[in-house]
C-alpha atoms as a PDB file:
ATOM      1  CA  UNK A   1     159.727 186.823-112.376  1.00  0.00           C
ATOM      2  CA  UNK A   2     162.709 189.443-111.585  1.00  0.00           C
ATOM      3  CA  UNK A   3     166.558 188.012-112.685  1.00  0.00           C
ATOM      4  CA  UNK A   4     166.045 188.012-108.630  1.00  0.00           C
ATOM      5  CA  UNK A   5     163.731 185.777-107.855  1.00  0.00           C
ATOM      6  CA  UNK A   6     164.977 183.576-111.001  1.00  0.00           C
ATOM      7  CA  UNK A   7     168.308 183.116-109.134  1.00  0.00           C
ATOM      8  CA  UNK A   8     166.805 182.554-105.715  1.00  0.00           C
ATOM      9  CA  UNK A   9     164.570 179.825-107.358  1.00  0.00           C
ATOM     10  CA  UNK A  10     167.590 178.789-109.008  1.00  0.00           C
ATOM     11  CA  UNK A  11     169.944 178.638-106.057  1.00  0.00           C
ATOM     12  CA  UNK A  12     166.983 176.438-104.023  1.00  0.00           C
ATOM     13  CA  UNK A  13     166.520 173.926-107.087  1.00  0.00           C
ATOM     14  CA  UNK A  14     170.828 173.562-107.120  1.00  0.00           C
ATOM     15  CA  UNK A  15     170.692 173.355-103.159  1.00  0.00           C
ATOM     16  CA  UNK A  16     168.067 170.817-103.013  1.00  0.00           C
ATOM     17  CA  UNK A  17     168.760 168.523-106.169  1.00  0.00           C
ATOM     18  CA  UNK A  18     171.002 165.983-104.123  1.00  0.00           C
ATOM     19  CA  UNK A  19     168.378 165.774-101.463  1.00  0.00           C
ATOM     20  CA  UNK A  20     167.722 162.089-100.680  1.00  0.00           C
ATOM     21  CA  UNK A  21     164.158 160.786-101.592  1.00  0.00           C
ATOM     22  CA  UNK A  22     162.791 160.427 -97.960  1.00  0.00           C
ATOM     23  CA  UNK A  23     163.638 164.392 -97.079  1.00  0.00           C
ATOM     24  CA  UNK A  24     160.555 165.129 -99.698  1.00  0.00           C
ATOM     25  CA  UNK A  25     158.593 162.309 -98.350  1.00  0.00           C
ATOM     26  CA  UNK A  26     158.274 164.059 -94.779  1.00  0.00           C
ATOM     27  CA  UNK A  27     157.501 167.688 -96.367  1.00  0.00           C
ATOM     28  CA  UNK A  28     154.021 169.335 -96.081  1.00  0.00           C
ATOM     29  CA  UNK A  29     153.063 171.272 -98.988  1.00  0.00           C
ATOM     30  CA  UNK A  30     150.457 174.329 -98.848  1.00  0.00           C
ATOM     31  CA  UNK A  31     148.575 176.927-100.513  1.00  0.00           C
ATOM     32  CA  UNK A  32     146.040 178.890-101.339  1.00  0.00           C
ATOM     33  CA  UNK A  33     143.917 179.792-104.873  1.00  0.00           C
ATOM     34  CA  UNK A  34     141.257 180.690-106.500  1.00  0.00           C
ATOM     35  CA  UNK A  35     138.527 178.833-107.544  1.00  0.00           C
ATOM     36  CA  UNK A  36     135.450 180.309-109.689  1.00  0.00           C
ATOM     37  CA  UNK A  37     131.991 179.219-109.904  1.00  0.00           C
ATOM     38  CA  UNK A  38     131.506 179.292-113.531  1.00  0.00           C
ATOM     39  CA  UNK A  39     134.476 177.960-115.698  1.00  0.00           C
ATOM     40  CA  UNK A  40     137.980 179.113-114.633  1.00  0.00           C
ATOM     41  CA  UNK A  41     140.154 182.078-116.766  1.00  0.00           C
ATOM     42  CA  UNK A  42     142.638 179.352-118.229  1.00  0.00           C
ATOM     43  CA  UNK A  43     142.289 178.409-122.167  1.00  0.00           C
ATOM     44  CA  UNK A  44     139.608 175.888-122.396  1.00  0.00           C
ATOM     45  CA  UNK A  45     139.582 173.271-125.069  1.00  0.00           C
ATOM     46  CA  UNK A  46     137.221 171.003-127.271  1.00  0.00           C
ATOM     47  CA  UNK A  47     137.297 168.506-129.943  1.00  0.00           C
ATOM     48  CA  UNK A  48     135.325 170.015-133.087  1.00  0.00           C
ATOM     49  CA  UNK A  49     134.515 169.881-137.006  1.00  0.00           C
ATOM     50  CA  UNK A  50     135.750 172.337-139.159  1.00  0.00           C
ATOM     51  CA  UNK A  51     133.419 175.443-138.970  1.00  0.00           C
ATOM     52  CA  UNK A  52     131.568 175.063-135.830  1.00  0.00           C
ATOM     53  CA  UNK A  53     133.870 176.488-133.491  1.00  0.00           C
ATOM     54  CA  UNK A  54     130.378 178.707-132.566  1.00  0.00           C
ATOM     55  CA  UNK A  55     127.990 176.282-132.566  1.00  0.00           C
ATOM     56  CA  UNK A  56     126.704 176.313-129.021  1.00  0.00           C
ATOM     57  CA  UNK A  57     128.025 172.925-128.030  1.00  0.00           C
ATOM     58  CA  UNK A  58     131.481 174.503-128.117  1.00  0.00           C
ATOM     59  CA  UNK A  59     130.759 177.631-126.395  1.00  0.00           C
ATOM     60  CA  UNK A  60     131.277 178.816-122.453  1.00  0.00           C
ATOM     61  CA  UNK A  61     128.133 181.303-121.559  1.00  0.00           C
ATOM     62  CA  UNK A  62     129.311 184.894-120.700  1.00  0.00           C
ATOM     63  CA  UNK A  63     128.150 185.231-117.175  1.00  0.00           C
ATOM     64  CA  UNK A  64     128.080 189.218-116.484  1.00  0.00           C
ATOM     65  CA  UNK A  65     129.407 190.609-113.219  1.00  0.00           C
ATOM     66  CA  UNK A  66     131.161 186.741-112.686  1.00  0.00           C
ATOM     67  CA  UNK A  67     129.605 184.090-111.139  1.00  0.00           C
ATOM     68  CA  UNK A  68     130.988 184.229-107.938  1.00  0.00           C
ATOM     69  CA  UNK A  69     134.185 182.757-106.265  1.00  0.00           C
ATOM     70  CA  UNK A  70     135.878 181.230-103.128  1.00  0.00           C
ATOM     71  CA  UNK A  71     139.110 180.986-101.674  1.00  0.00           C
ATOM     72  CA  UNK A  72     140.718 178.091-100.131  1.00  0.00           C
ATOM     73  CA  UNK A  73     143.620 177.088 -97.931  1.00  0.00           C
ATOM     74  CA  UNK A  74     144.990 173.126 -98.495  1.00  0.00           C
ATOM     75  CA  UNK A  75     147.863 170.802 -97.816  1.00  0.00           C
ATOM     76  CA  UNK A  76     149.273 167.869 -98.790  1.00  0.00           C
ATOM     77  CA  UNK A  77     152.291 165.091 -98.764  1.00  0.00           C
ATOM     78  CA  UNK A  78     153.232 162.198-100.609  1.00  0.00           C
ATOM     79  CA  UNK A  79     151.133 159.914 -98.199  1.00  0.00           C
ATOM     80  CA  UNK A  80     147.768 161.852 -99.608  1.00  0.00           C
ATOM     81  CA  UNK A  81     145.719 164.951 -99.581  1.00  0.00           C
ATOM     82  CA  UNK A  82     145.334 166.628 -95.942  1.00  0.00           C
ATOM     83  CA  UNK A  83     142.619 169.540 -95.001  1.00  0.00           C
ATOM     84  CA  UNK A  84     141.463 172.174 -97.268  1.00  0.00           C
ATOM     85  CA  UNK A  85     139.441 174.695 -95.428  1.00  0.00           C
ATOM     86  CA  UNK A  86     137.576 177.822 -97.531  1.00  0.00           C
ATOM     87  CA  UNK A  87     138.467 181.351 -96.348  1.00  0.00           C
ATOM     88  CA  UNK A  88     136.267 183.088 -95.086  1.00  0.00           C
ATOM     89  CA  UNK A  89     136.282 186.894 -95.795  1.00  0.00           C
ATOM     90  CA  UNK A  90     140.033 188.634 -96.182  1.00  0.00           C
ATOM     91  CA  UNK A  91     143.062 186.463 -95.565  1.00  0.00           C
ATOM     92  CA  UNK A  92     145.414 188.534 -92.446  1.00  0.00           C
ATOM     93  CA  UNK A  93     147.523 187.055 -90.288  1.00  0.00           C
ATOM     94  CA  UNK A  94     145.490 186.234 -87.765  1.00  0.00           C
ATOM     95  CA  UNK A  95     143.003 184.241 -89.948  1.00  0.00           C
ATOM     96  CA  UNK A  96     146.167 182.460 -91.396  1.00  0.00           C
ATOM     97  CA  UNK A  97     147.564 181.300 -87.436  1.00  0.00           C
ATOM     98  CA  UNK A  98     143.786 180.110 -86.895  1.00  0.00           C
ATOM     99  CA  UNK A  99     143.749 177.762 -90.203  1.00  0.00           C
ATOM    100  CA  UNK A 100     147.279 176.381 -89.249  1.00  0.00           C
ATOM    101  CA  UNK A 101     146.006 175.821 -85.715  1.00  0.00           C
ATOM    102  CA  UNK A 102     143.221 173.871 -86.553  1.00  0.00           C
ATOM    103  CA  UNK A 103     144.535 172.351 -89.730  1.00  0.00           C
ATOM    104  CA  UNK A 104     148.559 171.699 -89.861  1.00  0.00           C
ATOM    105  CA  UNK A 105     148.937 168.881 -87.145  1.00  0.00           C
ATOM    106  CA  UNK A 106     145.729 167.461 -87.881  1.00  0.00           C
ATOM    107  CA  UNK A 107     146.583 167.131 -91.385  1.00  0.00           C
ATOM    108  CA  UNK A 108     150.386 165.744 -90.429  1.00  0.00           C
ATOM    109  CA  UNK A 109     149.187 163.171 -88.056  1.00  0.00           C
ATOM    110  CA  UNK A 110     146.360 161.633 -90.719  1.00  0.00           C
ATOM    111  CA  UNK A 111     149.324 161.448 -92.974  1.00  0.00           C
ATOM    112  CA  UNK A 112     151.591 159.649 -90.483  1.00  0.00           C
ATOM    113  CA  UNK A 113     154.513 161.952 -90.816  1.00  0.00           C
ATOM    114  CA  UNK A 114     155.705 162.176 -87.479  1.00  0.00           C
ATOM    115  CA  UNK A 115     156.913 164.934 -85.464  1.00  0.00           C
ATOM    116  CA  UNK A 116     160.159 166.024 -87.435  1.00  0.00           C
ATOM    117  CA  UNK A 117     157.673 167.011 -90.808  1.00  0.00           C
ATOM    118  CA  UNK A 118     158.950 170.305 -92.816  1.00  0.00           C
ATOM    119  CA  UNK A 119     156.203 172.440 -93.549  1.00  0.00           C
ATOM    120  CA  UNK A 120     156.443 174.208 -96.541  1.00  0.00           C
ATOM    121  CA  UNK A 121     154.733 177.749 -97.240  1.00  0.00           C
ATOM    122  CA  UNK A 122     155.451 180.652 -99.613  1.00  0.00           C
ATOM    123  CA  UNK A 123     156.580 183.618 -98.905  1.00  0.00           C
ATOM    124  CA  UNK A 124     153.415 185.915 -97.951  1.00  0.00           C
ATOM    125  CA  UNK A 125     153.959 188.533 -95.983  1.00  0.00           C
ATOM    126  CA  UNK A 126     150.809 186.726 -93.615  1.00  0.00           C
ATOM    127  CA  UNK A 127     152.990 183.191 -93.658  1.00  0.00           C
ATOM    128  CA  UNK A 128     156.141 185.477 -92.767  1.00  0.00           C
ATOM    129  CA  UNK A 129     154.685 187.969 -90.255  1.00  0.00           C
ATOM    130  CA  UNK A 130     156.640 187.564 -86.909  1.00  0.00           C
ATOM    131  CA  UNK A 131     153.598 186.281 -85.118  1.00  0.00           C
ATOM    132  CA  UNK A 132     153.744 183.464 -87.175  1.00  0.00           C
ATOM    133  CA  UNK A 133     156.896 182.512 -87.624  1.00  0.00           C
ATOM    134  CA  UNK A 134     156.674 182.326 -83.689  1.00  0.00           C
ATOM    135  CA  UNK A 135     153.866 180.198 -83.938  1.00  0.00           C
ATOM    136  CA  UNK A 136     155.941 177.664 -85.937  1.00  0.00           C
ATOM    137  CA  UNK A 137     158.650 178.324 -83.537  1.00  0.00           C
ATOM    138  CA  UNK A 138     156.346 177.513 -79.888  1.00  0.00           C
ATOM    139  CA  UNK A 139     154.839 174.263 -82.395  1.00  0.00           C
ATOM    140  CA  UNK A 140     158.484 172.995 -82.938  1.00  0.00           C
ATOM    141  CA  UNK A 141     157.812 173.002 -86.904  1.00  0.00           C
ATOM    142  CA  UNK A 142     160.452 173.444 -88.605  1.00  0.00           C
ATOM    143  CA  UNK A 143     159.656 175.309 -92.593  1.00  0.00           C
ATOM    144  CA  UNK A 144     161.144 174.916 -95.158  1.00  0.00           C
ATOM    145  CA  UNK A 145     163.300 177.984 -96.650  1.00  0.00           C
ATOM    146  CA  UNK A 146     161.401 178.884 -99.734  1.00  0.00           C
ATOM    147  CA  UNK A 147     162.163 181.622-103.059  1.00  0.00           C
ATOM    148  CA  UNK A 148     159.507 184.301-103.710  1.00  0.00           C
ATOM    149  CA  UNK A 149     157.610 184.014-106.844  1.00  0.00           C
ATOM    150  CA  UNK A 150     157.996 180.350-107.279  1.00  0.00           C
ATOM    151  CA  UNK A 151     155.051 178.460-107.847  1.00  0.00           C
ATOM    152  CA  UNK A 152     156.504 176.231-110.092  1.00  0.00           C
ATOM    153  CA  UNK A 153     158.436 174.572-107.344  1.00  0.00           C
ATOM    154  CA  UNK A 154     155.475 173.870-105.567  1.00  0.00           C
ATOM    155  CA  UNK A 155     153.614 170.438-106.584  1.00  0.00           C
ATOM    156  CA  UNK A 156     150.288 171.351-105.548  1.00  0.00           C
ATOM    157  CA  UNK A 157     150.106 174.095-108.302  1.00  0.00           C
ATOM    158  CA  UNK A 158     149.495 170.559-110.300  1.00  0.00           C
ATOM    159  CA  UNK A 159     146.706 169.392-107.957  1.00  0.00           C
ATOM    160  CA  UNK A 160     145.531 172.732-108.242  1.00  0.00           C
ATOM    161  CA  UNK A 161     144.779 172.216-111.890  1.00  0.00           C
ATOM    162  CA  UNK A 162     143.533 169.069-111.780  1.00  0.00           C
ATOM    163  CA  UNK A 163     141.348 169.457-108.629  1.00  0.00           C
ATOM    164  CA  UNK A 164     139.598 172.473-110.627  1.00  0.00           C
ATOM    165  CA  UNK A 165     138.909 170.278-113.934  1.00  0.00           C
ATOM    166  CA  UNK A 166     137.360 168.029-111.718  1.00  0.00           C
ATOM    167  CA  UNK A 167     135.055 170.565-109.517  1.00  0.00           C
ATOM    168  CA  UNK A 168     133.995 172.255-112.863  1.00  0.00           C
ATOM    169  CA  UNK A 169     133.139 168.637-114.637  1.00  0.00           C
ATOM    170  CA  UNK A 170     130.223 168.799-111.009  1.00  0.00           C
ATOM    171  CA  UNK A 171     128.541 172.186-112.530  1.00  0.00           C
ATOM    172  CA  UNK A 172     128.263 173.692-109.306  1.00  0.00           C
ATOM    173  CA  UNK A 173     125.085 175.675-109.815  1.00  0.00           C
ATOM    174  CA  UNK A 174     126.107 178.336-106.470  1.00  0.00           C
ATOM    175  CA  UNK A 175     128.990 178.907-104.042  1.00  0.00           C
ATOM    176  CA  UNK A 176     127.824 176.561-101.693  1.00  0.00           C
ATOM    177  CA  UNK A 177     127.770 173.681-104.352  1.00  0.00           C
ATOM    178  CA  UNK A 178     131.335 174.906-105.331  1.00  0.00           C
ATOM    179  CA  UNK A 179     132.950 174.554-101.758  1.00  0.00           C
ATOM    180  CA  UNK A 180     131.494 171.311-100.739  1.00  0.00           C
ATOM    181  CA  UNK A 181     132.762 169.601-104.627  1.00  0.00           C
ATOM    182  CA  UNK A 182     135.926 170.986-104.098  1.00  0.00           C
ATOM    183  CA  UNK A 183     136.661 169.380-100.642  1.00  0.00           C
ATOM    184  CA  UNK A 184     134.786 166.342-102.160  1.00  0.00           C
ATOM    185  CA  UNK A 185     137.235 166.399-105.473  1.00  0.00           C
ATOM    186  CA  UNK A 186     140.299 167.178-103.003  1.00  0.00           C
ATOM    187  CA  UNK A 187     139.573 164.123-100.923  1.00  0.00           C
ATOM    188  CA  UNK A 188     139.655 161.985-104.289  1.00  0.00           C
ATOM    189  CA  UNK A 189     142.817 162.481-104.856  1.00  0.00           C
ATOM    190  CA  UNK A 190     144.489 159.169-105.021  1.00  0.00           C
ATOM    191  CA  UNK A 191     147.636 158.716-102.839  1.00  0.00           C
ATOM    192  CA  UNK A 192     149.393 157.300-105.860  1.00  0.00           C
ATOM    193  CA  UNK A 193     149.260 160.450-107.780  1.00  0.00           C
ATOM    194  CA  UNK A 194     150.375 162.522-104.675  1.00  0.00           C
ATOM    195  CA  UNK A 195     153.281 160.431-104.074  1.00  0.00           C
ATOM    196  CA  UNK A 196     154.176 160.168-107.990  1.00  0.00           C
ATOM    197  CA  UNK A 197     154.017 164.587-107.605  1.00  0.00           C
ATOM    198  CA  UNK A 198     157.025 163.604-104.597  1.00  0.00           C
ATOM    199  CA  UNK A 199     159.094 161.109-106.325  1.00  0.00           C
ATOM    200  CA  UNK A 200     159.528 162.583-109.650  1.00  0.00           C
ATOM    201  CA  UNK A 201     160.748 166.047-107.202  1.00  0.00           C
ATOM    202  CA  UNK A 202     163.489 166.141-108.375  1.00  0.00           C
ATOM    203  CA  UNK A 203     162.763 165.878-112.283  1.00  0.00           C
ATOM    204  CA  UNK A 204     160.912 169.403-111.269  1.00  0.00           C
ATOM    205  CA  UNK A 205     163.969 170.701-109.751  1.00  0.00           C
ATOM    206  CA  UNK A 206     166.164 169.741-113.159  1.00  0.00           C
ATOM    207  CA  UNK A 207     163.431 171.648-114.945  1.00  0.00           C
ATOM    208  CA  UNK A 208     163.863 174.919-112.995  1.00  0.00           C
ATOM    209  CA  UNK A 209     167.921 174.273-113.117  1.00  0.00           C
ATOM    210  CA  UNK A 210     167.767 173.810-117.058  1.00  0.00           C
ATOM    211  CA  UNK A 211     165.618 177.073-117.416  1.00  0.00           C
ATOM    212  CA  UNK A 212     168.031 178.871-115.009  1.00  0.00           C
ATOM    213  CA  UNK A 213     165.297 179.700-112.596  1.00  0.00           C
ATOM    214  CA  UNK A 214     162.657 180.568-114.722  1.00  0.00           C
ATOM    215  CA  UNK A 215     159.114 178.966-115.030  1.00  0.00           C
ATOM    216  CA  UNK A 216     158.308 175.764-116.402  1.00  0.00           C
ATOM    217  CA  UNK A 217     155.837 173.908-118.022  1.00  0.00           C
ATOM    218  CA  UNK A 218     154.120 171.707-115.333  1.00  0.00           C
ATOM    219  CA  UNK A 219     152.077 170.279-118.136  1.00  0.00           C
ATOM    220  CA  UNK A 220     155.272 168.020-118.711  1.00  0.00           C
ATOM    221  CA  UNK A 221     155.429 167.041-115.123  1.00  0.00           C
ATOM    222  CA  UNK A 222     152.090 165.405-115.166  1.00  0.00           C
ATOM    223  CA  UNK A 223     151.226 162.007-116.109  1.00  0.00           C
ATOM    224  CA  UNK A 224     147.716 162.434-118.762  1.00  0.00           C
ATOM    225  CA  UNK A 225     148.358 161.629-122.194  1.00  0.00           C
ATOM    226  CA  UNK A 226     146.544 164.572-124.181  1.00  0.00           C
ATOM    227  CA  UNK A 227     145.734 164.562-127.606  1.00  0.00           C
ATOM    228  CA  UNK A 228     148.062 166.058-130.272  1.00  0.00           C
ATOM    229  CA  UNK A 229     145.688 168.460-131.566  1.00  0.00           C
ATOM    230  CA  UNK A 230     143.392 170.920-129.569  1.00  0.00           C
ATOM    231  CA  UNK A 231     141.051 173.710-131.015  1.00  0.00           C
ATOM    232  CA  UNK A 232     140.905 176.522-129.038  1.00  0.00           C
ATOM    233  CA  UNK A 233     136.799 176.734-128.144  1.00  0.00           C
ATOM    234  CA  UNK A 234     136.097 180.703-129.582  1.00  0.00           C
END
């Protein structure tokens, strides 16, 4: 993150922090990521003895040339998960327009948030392109201003991680595996969790204000007790 896009993430988290509980309640989060067949490129952990750190019980196999991976689009409120749709080919703006066309409402009105929802994007130049932004416009959907380079103020990056424990836990064995587990993991999310991501909003907005726009840890934001000590698997 630039000193720029700290203060712009800054600036939203001071603007928003007073922001009554219900405003959150009608917003519709989305993005998009990355999610690999075999394993994911975060730090994986395991319980171990001393000295067997290689044992092969501990170990991730090295697949070569990667084992594949698919992209996907998803949304959700504190009423519950909405659509998640993989992406077929390269992302443009036209592909983007189709997904909210055939995804957005549908996805507001199974979560009951009326007509007067905030939809809430980032700032990719394919979510910003004027075509798009005049697609929200002729919709009457109203979205939310948002800072570049702020993940962090998005709760679904938390989903994100869980969601990707959980499709990994399935051992997809190909890519067809790993799409249908991930919309089957996505729809398991409970509506309590989504709706605990909403209320404690604004404890994620003190967290941004206290490191003055920089990135947190959303590890503190989440609700798992974890053990104290972890052993890097080697």
């Amino acid at each position: 993150m630039t000193m720029i896009h700290k203060k712009c993430s800054l600036k939203f988290a001071t603007s928003h922090l007073g922001d009554t509980p219900n405003m959150w309640k009608k917003v519709l989060w989305s993005d998009e990521t990355k999610i690999e067949l075999f394993g994911n490129n975060a730090k994986r952990y395991v319980w171990h003895k001393s000295n067997t750190a290689h044992h092969p019980e501990h170990t991730i196999p090295n697949v070569k040339h990667g084992g594949g991976s698919i992209m996907v689009w998803a949304c959700f409120s504190s009423a519950g998960t909405g659509k998640m749709v993989k992406i077929d080919g390269k992302m443009d703006g036209t592909k983007y327009r189709t997904i909210l066309e055939e995804n957005l409402m549908e996805s507001a009105k199974d979560l009951r948030l009326g007509s007067r929802f905030v939809f809430q994007q980032d700032n990719d130049p394919k979510h910003k392109a004027k075509s798009t932004m005049e697609w929200f416009k002729n919709k009457h959907i109203q979205v939310l201003e948002w800072p570049s380079q702020s993940p962090d103020l998005n709760p679904i990056e938390n989903l994100w991680k869980e969601l990707k424990t959980a499709v990994h836990k399935c051992s997809p064995s190909n890519l067809t595996e790993l799409e249908l587990f991930c919309k089957e993991e996505w729809e398991k999310i409970s509506v309590s969790r989504c709706a605990k991501l909403i209320d404690t909003y604004p404890k994620r907005l003190k967290a941004v204000i206290a490191a003055k726009g920089g990135a947190i840890k959303l590890r503190g934001l989440n609700n798992f007790a974890r053990p104290i000590f972890q052993f890097l698997i080697c």
